[in-house]
Protein backbone atom coordinates (compact mmCIF):
# COMPACT_ATOMS: atom_id res chain seq x y z
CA UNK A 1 4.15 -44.06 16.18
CA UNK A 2 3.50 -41.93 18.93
CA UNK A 3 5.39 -39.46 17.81
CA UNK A 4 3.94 -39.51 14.35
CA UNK A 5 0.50 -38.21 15.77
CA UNK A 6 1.77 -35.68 17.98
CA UNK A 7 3.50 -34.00 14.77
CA UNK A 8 0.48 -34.70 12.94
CA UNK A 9 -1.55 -33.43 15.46
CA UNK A 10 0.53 -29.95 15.96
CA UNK A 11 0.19 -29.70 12.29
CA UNK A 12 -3.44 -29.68 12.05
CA UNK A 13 -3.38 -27.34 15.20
CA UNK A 14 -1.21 -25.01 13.46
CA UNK A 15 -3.33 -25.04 10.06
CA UNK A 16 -6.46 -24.56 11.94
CA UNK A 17 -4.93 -21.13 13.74
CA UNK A 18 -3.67 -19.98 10.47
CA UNK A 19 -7.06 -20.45 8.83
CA UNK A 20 -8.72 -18.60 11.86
CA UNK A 21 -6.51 -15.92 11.43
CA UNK A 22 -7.44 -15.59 7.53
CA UNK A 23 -11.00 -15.59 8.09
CA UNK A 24 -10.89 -13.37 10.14
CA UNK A 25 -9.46 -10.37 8.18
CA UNK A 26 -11.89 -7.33 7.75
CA UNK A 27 -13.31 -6.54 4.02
CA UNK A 28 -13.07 -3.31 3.34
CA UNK A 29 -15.72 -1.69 1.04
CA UNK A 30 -12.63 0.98 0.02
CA UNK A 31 -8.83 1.19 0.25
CA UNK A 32 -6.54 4.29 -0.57
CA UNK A 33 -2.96 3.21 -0.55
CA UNK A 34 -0.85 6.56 -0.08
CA UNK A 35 2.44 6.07 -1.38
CA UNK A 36 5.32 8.67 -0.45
CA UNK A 37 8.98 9.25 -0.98
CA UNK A 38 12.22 8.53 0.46
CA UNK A 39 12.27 9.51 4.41
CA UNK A 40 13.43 6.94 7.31
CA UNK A 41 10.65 6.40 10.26
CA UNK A 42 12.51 8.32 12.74
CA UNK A 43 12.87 11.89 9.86
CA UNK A 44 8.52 11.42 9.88
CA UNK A 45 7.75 10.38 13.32
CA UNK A 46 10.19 12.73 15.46
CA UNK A 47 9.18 15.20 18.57
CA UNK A 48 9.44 18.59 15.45
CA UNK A 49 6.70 16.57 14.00
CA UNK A 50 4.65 15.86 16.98
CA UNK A 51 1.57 18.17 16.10
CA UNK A 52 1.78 16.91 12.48
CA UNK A 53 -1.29 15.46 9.98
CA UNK A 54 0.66 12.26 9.30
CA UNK A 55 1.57 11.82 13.48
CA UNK A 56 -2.43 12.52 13.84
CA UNK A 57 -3.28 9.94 11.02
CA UNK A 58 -0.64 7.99 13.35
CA UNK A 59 -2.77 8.24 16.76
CA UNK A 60 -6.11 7.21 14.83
CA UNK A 61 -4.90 3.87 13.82
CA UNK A 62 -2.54 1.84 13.76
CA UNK A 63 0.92 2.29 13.61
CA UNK A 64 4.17 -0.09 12.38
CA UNK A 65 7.15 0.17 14.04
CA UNK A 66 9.21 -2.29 11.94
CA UNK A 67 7.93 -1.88 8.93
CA UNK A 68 10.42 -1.87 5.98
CA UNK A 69 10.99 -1.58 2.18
CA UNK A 70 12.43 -4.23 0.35
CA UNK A 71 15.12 -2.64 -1.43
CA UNK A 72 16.84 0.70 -3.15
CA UNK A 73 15.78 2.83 -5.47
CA UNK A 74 12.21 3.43 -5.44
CA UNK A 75 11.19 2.03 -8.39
CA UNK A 76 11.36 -1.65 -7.63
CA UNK A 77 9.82 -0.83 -4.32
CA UNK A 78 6.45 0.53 -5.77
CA UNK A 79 6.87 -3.09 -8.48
CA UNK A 80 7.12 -4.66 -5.34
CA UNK A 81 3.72 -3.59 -3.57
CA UNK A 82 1.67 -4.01 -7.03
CA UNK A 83 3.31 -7.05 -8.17
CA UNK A 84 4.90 -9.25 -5.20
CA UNK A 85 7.89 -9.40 -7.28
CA UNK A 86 11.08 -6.19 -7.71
CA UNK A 87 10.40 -7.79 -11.17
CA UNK A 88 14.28 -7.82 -11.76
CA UNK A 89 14.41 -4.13 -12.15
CA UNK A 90 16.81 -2.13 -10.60
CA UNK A 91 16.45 1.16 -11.52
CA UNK A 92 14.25 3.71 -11.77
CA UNK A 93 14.20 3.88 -15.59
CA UNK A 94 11.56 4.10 -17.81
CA UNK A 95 9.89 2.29 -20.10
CA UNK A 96 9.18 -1.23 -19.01
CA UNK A 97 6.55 -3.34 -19.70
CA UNK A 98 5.16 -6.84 -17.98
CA UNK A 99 2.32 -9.22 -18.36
CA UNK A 100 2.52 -10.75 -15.04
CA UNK A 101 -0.38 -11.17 -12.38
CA UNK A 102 -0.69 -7.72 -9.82
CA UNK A 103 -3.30 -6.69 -7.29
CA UNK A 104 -5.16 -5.01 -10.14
CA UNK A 105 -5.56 -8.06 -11.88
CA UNK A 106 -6.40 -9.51 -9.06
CA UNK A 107 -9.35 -7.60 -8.59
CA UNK A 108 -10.72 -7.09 -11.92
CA UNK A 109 -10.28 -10.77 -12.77
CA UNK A 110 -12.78 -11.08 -9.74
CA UNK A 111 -15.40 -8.46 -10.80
CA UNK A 112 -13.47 -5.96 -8.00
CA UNK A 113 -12.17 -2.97 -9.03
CA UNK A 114 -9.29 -1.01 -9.09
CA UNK A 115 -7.02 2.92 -10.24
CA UNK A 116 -4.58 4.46 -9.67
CA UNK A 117 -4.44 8.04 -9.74
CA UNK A 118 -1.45 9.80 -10.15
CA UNK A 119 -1.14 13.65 -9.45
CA UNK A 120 0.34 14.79 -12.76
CA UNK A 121 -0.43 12.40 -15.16
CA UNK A 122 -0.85 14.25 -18.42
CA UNK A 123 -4.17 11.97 -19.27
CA UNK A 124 -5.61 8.69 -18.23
CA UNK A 125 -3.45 6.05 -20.16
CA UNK A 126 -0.66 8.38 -20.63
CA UNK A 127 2.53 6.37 -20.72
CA UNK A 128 4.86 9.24 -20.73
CA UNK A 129 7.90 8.59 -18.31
CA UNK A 130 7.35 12.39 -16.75
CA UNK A 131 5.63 15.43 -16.55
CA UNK A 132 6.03 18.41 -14.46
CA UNK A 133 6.79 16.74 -11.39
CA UNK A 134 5.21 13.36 -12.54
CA UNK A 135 7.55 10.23 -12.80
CA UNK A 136 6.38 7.06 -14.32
CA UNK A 137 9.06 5.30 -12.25
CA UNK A 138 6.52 6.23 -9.55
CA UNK A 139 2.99 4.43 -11.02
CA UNK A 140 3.65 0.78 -11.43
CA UNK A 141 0.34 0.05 -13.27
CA UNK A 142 1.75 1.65 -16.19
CA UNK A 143 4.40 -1.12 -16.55
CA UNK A 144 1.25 -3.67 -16.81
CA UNK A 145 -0.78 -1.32 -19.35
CA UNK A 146 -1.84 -2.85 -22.43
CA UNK A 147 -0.84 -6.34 -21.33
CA UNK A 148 -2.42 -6.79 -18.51
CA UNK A 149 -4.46 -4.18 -17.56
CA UNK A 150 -7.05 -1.27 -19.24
CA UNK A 151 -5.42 2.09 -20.10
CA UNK A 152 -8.57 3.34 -17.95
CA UNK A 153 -7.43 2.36 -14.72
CA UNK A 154 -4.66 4.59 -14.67
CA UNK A 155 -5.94 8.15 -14.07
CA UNK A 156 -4.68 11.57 -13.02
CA UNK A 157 -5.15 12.57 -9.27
CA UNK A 158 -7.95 14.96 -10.63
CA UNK A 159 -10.09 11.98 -11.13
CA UNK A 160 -9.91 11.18 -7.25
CA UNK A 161 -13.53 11.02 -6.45
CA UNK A 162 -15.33 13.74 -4.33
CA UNK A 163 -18.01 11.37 -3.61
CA UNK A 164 -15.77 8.60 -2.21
CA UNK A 165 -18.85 6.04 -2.38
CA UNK A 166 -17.31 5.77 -6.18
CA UNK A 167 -13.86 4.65 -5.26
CA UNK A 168 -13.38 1.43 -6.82
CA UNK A 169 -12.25 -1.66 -4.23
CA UNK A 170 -8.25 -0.51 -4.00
CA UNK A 171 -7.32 2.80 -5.41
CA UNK A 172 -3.15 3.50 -5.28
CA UNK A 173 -2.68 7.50 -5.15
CA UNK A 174 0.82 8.91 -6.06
CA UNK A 175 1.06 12.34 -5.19
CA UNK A 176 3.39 14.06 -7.16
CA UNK A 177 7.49 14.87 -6.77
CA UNK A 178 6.71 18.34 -4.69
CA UNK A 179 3.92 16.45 -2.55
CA UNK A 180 5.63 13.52 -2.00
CA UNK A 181 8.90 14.51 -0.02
CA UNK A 182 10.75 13.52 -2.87
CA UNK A 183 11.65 16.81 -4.01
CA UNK A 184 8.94 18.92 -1.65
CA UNK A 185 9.65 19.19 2.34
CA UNK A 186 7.94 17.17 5.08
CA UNK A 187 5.43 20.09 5.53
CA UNK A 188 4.32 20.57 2.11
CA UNK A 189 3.83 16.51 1.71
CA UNK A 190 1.74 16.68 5.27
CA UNK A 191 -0.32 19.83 4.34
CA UNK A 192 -0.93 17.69 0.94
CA UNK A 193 -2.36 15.09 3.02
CA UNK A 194 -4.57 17.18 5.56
CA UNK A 195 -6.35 18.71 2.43
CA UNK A 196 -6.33 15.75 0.15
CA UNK A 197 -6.49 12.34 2.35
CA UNK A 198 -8.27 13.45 5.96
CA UNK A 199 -11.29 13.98 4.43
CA UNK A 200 -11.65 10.83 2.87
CA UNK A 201 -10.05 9.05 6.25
CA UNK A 202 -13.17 11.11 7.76
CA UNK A 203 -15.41 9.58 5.48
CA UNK A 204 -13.96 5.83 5.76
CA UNK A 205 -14.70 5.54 10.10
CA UNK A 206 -17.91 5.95 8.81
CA UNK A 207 -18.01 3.61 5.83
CA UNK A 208 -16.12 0.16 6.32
CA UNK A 209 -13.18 1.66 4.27
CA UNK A 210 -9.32 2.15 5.15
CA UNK A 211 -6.27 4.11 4.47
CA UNK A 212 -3.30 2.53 4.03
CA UNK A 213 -0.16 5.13 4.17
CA UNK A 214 3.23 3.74 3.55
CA UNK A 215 6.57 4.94 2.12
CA UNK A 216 8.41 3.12 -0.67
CA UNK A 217 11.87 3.84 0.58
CA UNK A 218 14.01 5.62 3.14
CA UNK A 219 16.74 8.13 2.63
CA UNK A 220 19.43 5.32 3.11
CA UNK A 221 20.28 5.64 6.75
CA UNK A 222 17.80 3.91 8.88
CA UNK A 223 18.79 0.28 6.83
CA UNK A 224 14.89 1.18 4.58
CA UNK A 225 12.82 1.42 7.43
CA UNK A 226 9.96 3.40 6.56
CA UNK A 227 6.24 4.33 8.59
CA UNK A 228 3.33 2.30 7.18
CA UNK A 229 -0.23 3.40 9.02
CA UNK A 230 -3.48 1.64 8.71
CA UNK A 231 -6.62 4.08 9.64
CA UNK A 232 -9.98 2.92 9.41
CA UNK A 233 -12.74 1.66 11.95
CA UNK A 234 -11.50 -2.13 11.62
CA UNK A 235 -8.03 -1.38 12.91
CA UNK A 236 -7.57 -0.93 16.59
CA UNK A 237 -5.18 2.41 17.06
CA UNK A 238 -1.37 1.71 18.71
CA UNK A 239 1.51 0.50 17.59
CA UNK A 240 2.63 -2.95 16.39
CA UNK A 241 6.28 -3.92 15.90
CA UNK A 242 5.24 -7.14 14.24
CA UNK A 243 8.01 -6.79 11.25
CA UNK A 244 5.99 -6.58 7.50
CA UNK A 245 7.39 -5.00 4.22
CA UNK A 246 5.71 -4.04 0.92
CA UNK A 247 5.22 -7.94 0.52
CA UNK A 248 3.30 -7.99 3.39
CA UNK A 249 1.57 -5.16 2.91
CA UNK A 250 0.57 -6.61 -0.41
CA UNK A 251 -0.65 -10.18 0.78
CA UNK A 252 -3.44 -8.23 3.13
CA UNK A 253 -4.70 -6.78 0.50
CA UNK A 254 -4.97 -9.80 -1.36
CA UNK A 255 -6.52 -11.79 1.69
CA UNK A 256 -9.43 -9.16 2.29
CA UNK A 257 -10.68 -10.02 -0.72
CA UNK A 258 -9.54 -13.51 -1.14
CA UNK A 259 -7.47 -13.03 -3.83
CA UNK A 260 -4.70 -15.55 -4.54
CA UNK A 261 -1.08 -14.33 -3.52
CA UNK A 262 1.28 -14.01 -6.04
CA UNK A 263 5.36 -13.60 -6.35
CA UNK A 264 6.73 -13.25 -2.51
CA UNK A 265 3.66 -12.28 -1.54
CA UNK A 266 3.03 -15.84 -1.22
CA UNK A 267 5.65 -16.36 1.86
CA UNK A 268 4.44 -13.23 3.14
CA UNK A 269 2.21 -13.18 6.65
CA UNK A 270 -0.82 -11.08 6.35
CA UNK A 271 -0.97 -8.28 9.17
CA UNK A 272 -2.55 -10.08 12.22
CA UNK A 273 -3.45 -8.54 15.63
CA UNK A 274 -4.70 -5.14 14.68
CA UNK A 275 -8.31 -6.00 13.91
CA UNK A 276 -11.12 -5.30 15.35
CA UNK A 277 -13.41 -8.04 15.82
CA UNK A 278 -16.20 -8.33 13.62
């Protein structure tokens, strides 16, 4: 019997913590999720890239050290961070479509808000598979369009806001296949982000918002770990090696808002220990 309560007891001690933990977690008025292409942690975050915008982003907040995608090629990977789920596909063809729950739903279905914008995208609601350096395989909320989700919510990169006090609650930004280090170098991709992204990181220290800036995949040699960043005045800046994925990733953005989780974003942790209090 003894024994009983002590398990019961550890139990409700452990529930309790987690709880803490989840009430814890900041609630961002904004948050830009910056998605780029294919490169390992150690090709971005190297001594020839010391004096670089993403190893500056790096110094300002916080930094994951394990951080990893959840499978190859990219496509499932950006399904992944949207949806909690690969949704089966394993490619990066075009063309699907899928009525299941995603952190845009999520939001709206709350009164929240939330777009993607997409450099490239011919027009907002355009469903073609690529333009130019566009790729649909890269803008998951087009799977979810006209099923779930408004054709209005997914937007070219020209609609980015200048005034970032009109950013809906989670924005995803895709730059294109030249900005991205898909098909572009490492410098074009970071001078993409010193003109496009500082400015609004800038803005967010000063207005309860945050930048999220991860990688969907990496080039196949570092077994997919990529660099995820957090920047924005709730995160302490360092480095955590606490191990998270896209899943991860996702289930924080779900808890800031108290969303419910969905796919294997429900076995997912949130990321702990690099809050500020508040």
């Amino acid at each position: 019997m003894k024994s009983y309560f002590l398990f019961a007891s550890l139990q409700l001690v452990l529930l309790c913590t987690t709880t803490v933990r989840a009430e814890h977690l900041p609630r961002p008025d904004h948050v830009v999720v910056v998605i780029e292409e294919n490169r390992g942690f150690t090709q971005i975050l190297n001594m020839e890239h010391a004096n670089s915008t993403i190893a500056a982003l790096a110094r300002r907040g916080m930094l994951f050290t394990q951080s990893y995608g959840v499978t190859h090629p990219s496509q499932p990977n950006y399904l992944a961070l949207f949806s909690g789920s690969t949704q089966e596909v394993t490619s990066n063809a075009c063309g699907y479509s899928f009525s299941s729950d995603t952190l845009a739903s999520a939001l709206l279905e709350k009164g929240l808000s939330f777009v993607s914008y997409s450099e490239g995208l011919p027009e907002v609601g355009s469903l073609a598979c690529m333009s130019g350096s566009y790729q649909r395989k890269h803008n998951p909320v087009s799977n979810w369009q006209g099923t779930r989700l408004p054709a209005e919510i997914n937007r070219p990169f020209s609609d980015f806001p200048q005034d970032y006090s009109k950013l809906p609650t989670v924005a995803f930004v895709i730059p294109d296949q030249r900005n991205d280090m898909h098909d572009g170098s490492f410098e074009t991709a970071d001078d993409w982000l010193k003109m496009h992204i500082v400015p609004y990181v800038d803005w967010a220290f000063k207005h309860n918002s945050l930048l999220v800036l991860t990688w969907d995949e990496d080039s196949g040699r570092e077994n997919n770990r990529v660099v995820t960043l957090l920047v924005g005045p709730m995160v302490k800046p360092g480095t955590s090696a606490q191990h998270i994925d896209h899943y991860s990733v996702l289930r924080t953005l779900l808890d800031f808002y108290h969303l419910p989780a969905m796919g294997a974003s429900k076995d997912a942790r949130p990321i702990s220990g690099v809050w500020r209090k508040h």
